[in-house]
Protein backbone atom coordinates (compact mmCIF):
# COMPACT_ATOMS: atom_id res chain seq x y z
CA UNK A 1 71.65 30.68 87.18
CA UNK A 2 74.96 30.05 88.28
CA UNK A 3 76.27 31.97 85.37
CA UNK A 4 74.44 35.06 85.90
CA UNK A 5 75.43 35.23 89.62
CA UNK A 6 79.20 35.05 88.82
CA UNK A 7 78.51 37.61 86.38
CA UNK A 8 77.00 40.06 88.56
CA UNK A 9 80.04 39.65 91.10
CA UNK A 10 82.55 40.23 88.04
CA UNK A 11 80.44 43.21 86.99
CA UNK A 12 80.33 44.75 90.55
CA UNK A 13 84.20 44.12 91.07
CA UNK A 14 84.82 46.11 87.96
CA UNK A 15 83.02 49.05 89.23
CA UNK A 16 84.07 49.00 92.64
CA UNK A 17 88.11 49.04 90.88
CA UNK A 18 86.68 51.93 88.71
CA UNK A 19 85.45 54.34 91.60
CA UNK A 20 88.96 53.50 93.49
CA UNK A 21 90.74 54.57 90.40
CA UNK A 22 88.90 57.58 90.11
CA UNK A 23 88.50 58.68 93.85
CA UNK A 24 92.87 58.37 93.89
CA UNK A 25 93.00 60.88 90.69
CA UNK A 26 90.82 63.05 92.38
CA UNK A 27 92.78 63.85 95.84
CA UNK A 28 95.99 64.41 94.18
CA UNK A 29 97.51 67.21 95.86
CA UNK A 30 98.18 70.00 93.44
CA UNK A 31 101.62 71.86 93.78
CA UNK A 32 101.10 75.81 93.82
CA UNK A 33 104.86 77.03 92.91
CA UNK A 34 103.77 80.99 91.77
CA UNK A 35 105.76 83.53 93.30
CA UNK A 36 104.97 86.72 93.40
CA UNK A 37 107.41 89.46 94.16
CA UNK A 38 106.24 92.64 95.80
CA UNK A 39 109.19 94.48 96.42
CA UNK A 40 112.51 94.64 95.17
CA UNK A 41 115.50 95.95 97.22
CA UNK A 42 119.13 96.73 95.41
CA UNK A 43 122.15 98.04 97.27
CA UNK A 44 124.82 99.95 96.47
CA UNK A 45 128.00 97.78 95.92
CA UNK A 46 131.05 97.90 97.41
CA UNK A 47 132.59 99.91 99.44
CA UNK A 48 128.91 100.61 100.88
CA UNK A 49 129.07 97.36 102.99
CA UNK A 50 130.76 96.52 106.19
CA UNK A 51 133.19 94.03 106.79
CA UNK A 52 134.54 91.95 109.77
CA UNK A 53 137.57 89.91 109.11
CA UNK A 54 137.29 90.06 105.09
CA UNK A 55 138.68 91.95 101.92
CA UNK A 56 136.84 92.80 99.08
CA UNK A 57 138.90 93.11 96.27
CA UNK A 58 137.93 94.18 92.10
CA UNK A 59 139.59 91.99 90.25
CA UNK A 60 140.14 91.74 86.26
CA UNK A 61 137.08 89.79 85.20
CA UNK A 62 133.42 90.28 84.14
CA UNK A 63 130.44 88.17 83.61
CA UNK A 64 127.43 89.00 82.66
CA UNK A 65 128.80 92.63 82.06
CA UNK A 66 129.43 93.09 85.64
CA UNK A 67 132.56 93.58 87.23
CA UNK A 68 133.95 90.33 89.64
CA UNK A 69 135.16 90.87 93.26
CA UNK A 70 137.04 88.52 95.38
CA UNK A 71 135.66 87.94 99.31
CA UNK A 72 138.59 86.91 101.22
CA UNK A 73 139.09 86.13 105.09
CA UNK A 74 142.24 87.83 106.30
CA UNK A 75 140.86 87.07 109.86
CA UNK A 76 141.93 83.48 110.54
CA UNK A 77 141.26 82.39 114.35
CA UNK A 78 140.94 85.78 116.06
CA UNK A 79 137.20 86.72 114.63
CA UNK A 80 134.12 85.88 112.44
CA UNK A 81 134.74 86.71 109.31
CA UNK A 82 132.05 88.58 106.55
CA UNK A 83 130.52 91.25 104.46
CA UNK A 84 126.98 92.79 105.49
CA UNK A 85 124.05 95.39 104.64
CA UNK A 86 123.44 98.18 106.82
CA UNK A 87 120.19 98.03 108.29
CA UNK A 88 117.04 97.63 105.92
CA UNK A 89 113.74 98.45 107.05
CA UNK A 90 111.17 95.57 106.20
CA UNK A 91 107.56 94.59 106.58
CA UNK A 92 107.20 92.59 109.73
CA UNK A 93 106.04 88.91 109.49
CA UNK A 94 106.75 89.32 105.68
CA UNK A 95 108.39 86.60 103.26
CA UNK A 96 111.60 88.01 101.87
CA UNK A 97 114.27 86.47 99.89
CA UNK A 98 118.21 87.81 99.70
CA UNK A 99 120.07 86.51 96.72
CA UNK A 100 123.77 87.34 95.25
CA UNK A 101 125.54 85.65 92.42
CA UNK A 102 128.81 83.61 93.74
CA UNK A 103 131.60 81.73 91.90
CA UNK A 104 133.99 79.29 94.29
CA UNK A 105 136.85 80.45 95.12
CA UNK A 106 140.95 78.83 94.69
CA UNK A 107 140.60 78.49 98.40
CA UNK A 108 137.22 77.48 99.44
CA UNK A 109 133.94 76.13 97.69
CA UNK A 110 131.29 77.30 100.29
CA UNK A 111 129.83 80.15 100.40
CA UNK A 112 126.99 81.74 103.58
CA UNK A 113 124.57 83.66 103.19
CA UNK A 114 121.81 84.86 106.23
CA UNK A 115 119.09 87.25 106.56
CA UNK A 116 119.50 88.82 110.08
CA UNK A 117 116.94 90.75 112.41
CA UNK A 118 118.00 91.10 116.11
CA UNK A 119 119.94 88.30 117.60
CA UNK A 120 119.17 85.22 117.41
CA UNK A 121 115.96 85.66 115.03
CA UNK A 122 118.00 84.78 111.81
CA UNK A 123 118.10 82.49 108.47
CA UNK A 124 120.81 81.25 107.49
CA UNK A 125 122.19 79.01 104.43
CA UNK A 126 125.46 77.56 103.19
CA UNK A 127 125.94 76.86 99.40
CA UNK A 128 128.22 74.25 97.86
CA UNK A 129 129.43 75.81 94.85
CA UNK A 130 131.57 72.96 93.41
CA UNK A 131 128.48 70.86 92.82
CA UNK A 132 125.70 73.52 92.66
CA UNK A 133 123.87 72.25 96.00
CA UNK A 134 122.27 73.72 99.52
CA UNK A 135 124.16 72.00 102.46
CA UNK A 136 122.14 73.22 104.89
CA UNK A 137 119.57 76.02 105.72
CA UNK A 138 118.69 76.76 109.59
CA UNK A 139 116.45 79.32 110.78
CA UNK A 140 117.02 81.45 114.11
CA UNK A 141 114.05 81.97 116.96
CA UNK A 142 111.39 83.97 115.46
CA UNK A 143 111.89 83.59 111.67
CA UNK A 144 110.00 80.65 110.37
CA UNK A 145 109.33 78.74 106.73
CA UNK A 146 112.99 78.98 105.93
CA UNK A 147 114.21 77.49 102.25
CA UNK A 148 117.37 77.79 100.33
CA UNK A 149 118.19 77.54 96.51
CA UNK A 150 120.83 77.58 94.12
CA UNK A 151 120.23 78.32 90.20
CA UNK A 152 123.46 77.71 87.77
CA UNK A 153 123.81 80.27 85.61
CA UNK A 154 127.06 78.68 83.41
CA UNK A 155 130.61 79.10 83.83
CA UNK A 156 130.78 78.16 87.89
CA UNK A 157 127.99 81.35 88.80
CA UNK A 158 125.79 80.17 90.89
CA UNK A 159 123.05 83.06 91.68
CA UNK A 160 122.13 81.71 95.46
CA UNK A 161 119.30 82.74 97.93
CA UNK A 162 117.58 82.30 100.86
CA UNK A 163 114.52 82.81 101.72
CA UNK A 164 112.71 83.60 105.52
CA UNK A 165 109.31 85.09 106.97
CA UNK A 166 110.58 87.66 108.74
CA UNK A 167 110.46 88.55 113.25
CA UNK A 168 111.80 91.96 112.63
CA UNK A 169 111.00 95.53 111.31
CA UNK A 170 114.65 95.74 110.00
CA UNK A 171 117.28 93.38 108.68
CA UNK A 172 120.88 93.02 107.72
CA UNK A 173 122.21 90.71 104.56
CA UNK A 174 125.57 88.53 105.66
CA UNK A 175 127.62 86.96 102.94
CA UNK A 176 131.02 85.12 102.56
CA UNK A 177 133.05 82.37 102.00
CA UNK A 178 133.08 79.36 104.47
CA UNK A 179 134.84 75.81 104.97
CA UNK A 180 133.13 72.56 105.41
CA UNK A 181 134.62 72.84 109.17
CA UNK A 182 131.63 75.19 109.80
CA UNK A 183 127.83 74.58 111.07
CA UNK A 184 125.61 76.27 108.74
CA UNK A 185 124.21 78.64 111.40
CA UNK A 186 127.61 79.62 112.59
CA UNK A 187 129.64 79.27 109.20
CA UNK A 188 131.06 82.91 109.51
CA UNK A 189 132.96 81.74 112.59
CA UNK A 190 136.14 82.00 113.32
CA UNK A 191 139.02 79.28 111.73
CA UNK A 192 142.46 79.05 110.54
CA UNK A 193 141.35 77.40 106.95
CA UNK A 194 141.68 79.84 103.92
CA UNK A 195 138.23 81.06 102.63
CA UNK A 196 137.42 83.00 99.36
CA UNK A 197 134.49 83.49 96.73
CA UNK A 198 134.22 85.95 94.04
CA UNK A 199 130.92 87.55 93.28
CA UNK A 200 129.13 89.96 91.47
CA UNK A 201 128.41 93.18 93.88
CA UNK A 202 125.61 94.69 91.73
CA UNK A 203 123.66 91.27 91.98
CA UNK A 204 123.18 92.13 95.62
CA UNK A 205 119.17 91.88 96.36
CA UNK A 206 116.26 91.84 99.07
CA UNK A 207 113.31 90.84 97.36
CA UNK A 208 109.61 90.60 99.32
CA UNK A 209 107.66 88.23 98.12
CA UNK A 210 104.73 86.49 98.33
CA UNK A 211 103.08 82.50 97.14
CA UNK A 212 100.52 82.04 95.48
């Protein structure tokens, strides 16, 4: 009799160690990663941008069959220093992602890159390209579910983005280099460090998008 009741317990313990196993595979949370994108934004490269504090210079190299420029500040401590859009219009409350391809420069490994609406509703991100990483990403006011990423693409390219829903009915891309001296939401600020990056103009993009 003894026997049997032992039994049953070992039985029952089985099955209870069954369900548990079961009921953890079934709440796994599933990762949804598809991204869809909606609408795609290019720009017209250099000279259509405007600069503060920085030169934008062709120089003699291609990849990926595009032509190379070098950002350089020439504006040490008397001003920001960057290249930007003029003024897109967008869909407000939307998800949009900006995105350039950057090689470091001699100078300076870090590169900045922000999608702005009207001050302070902003995203902003700063880019190590010596080790392919994201040091920081911040987001400004309004703009929410901020991100950041960096894909290598061989050779020290880097194409980097960042990604924002959007406060605003129109927006500006900022870009260019930065030093480890500055926060990421104020790395075009002024400094008396050399900065450069070289990047690829025509890679230039606003993309809206959407996850799914």
């Amino acid at each position: 009799m003894k026997k049997v009741f032992f039994a049953l317990i070992i039985i029952t313990a089985l099955a209870c160690k069954n369900d548990k196993k079961e009921t953890d595979k079934a709440i796994e949370p599933i990762e949804i990663t598809k991204k869809e994108v909606l609408t795609s934004i290019k720009f017209p490269a250099y000279p259509g941008w405007g600069k503060v504090g920085i030169e934008i210079t062709e120089i003699p190299e291609m990849f990926s069959n595009q032509k190379v420029y070098e950002l350089a500040r020439v504006s040490k401590t008397s001003k920001s220093s960057f290249a930007h859009t003029q003024n897109i219009p967008v869909n407000y409350a939307s998800i949009y992602r900006a995105s350039i391809i950057v090689k470091k420069g001699k100078a300076s490994n870090l590169f900045g890159l922000r999608i702005s609406g009207a001050y302070p509703d902003r995203v902003d991100a700063v880019f190590n390209l010596e080790n392919g990483t994201v040091k920081g990403v911040v987001k400004g006011r309004d703009f929410e579910n901020e991100s950041a990423n960096i894909e290598p693409l061989g050779n020290d390219w880097y194409k980097c983005s960042v990604t924002a829903e959007v406060a605003a009915d129109e927006v500006k891309i900022i870009f260019g280099p930065t030093t480890r001296a500055m926060s990421v939401n104020g790395w075009e600020g002024k400094t008396n460090i050399d900065c450069n990056s070289y990047i690829l103009p025509l890679s230039l993009a606003l993309e809206e998008i959407s996850f799914e």
